[in-house]
Protein backbone atom coordinates (compact mmCIF):
# COMPACT_ATOMS: atom_id res chain seq x y z
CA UNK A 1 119.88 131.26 95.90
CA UNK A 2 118.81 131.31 99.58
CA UNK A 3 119.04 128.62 101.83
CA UNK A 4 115.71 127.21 101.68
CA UNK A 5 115.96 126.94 97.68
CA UNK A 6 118.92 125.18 97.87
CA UNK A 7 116.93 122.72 100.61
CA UNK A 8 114.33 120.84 98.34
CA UNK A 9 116.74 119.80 95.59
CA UNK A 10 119.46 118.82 98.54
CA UNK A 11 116.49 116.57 100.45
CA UNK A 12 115.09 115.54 96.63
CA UNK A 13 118.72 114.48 95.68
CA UNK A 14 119.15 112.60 99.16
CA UNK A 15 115.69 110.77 98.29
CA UNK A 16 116.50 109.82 95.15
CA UNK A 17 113.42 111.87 93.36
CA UNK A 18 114.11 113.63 90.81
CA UNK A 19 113.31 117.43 90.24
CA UNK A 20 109.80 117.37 88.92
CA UNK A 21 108.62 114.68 91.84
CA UNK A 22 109.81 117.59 94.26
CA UNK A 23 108.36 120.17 92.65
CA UNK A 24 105.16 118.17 92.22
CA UNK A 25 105.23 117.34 96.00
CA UNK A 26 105.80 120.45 97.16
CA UNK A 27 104.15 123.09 94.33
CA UNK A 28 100.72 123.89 93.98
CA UNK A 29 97.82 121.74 92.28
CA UNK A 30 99.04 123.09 89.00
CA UNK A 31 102.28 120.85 88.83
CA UNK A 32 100.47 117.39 89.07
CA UNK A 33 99.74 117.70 85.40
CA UNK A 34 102.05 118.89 82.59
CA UNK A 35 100.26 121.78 80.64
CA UNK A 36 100.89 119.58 77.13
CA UNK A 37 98.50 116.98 78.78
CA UNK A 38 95.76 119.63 79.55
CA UNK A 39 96.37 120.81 75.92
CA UNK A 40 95.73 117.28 74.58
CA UNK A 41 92.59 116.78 76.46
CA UNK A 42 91.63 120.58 75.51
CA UNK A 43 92.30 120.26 71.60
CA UNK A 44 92.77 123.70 71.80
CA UNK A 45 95.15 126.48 73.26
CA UNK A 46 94.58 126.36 77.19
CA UNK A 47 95.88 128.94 78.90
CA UNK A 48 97.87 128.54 82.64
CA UNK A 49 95.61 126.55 85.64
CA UNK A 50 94.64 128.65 88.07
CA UNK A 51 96.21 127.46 91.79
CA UNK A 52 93.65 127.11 94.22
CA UNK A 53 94.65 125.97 98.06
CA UNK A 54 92.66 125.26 101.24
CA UNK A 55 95.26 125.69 103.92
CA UNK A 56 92.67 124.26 106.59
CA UNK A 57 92.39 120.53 104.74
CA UNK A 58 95.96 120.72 103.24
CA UNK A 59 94.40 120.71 99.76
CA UNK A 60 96.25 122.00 96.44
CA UNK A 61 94.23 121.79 93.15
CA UNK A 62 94.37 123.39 90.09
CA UNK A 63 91.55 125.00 87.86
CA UNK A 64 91.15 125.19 83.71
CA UNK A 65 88.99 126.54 81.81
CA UNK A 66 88.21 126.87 78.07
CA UNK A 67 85.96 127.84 75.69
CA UNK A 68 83.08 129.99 74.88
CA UNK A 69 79.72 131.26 76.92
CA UNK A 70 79.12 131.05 80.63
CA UNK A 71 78.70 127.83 81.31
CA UNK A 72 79.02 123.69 79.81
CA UNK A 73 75.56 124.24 77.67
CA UNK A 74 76.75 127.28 76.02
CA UNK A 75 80.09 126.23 75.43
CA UNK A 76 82.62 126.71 78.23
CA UNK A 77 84.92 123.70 79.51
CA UNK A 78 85.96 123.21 83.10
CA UNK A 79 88.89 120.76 84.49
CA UNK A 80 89.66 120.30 88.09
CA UNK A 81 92.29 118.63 90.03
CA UNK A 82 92.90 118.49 93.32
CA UNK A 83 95.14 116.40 96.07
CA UNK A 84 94.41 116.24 99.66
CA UNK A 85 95.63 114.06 102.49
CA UNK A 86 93.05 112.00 102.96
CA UNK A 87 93.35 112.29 106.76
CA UNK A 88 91.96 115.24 106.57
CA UNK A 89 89.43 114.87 104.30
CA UNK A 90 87.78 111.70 106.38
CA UNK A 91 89.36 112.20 109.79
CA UNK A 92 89.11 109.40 112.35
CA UNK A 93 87.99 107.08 109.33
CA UNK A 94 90.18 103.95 108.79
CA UNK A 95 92.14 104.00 105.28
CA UNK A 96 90.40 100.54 104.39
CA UNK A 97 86.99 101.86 104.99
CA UNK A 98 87.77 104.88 102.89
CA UNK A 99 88.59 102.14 99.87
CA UNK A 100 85.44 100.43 100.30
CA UNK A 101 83.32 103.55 99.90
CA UNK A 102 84.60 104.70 97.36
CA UNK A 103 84.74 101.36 95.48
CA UNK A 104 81.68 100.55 96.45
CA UNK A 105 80.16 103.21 94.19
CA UNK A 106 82.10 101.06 91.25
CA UNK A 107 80.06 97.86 92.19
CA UNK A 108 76.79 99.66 92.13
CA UNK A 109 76.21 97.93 88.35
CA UNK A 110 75.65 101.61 87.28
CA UNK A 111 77.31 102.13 83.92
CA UNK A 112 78.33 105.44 84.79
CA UNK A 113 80.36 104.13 87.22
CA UNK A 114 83.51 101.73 87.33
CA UNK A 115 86.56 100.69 89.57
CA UNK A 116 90.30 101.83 87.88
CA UNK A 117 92.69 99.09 88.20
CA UNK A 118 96.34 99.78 88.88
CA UNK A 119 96.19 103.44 90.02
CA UNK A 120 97.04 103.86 94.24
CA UNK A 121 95.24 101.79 96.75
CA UNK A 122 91.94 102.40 95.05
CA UNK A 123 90.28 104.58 92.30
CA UNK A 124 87.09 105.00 90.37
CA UNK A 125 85.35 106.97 87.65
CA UNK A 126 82.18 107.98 87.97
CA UNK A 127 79.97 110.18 85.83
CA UNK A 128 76.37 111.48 87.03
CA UNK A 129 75.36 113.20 83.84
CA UNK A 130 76.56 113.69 80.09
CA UNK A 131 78.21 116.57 80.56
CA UNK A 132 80.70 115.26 84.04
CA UNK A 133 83.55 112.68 84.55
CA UNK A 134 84.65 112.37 87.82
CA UNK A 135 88.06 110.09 88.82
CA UNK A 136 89.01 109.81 92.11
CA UNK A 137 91.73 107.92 93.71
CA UNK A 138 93.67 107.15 96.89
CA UNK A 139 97.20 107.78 96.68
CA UNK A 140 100.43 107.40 99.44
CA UNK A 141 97.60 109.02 101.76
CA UNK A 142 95.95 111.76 99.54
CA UNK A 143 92.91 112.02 97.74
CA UNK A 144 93.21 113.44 94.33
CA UNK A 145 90.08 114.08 92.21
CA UNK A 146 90.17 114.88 88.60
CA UNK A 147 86.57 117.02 86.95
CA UNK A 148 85.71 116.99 83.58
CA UNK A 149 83.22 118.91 82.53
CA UNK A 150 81.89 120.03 78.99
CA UNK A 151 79.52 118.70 76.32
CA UNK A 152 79.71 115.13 75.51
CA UNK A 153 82.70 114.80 78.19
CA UNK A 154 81.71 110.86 78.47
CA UNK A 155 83.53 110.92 75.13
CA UNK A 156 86.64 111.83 76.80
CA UNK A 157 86.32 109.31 79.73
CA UNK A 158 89.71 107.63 79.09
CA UNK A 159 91.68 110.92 78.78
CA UNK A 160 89.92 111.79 82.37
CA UNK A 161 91.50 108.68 83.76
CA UNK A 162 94.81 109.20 82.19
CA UNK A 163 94.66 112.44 83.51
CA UNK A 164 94.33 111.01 87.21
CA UNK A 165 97.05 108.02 86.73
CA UNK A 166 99.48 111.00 85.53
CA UNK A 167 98.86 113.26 88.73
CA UNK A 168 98.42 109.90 90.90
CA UNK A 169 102.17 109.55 89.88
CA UNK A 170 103.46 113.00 90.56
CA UNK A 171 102.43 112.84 93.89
């Protein structure tokens, strides 16, 4: 083992995290959820997400998909997650602006849209059409965003938003 491997579980045992908080810290988008909850969502086998990383915003994510056809209408499944510091993502823009926007689209009386209580400083679903969830939260300074999208994937709103509060607690 090389110096630097034995450096993460040294600074993770100094910490007090445990191994898969490092490795979800550190890895790529693929780590902030476990494969058996993708599988659960999925009802079927799911393969491994696909890593995706923009080095410029400091964003890791993770790509699944599933299914049949080309696209939602003829059968495929898509799920998306992705963390970045939200720094980055809004820079110059206070952190308690950032909340209100994006709660504000909760208070909009829409009913595809509503504010999800106990998950980092703020979070929401949203869903702009039958076939997309959308969850987004603001977590210890990042900005992870869990996709749905399929037939029907209203249907699955609360897995969606289980799906965030898991990641939102790996980070």
């Amino acid at each position: 083992m090389t110096k630097y491997g034995l450096l993460i579980p040294l600074a993770s045992a100094l910490l007090g995290l445990d191994a898969s908080t490092a490795s979800a810290q550190t890895g790529d988008g693929c780590s902030l959820l476990l494969p058996a909850e993708v599988q659960k969502l999925a009802g079927v086998q799911v393969g491994p997400g696909k890593p995706e990383k923009d080095a410029a915003l400091g964003m890791r994510g993770c790509s699944y998909e599933w299914g049949t056809g080309g696209n939602v209408q003829s059968g495929k499944t898509y799920l998306t997650i992705s963390a970045t510091p939200s720094a980055k993502l809004w820079p110059g823009t206070d952190a308690k602006v950032v909340q209100q926007g994006l709660l504000a689209a909760a208070k909009s009386n829409k009913s595809d849209a509503a504010a999800i209580p106990g998950v980092g400083d703020a979070a929401v679903y949203e869903s702009n059409a039958e076939i997309r969830v959308t969850t987004t939260a603001l977590v210890k300074g990042y900005t992870v965003i869990v996709t749905f999208e399929t037939m029907n994937a209203r249907t699955k709103k609360d897995q969606v938003i289980g799906l965030l509060k898991a990641a939102a607690g790996r980070l």
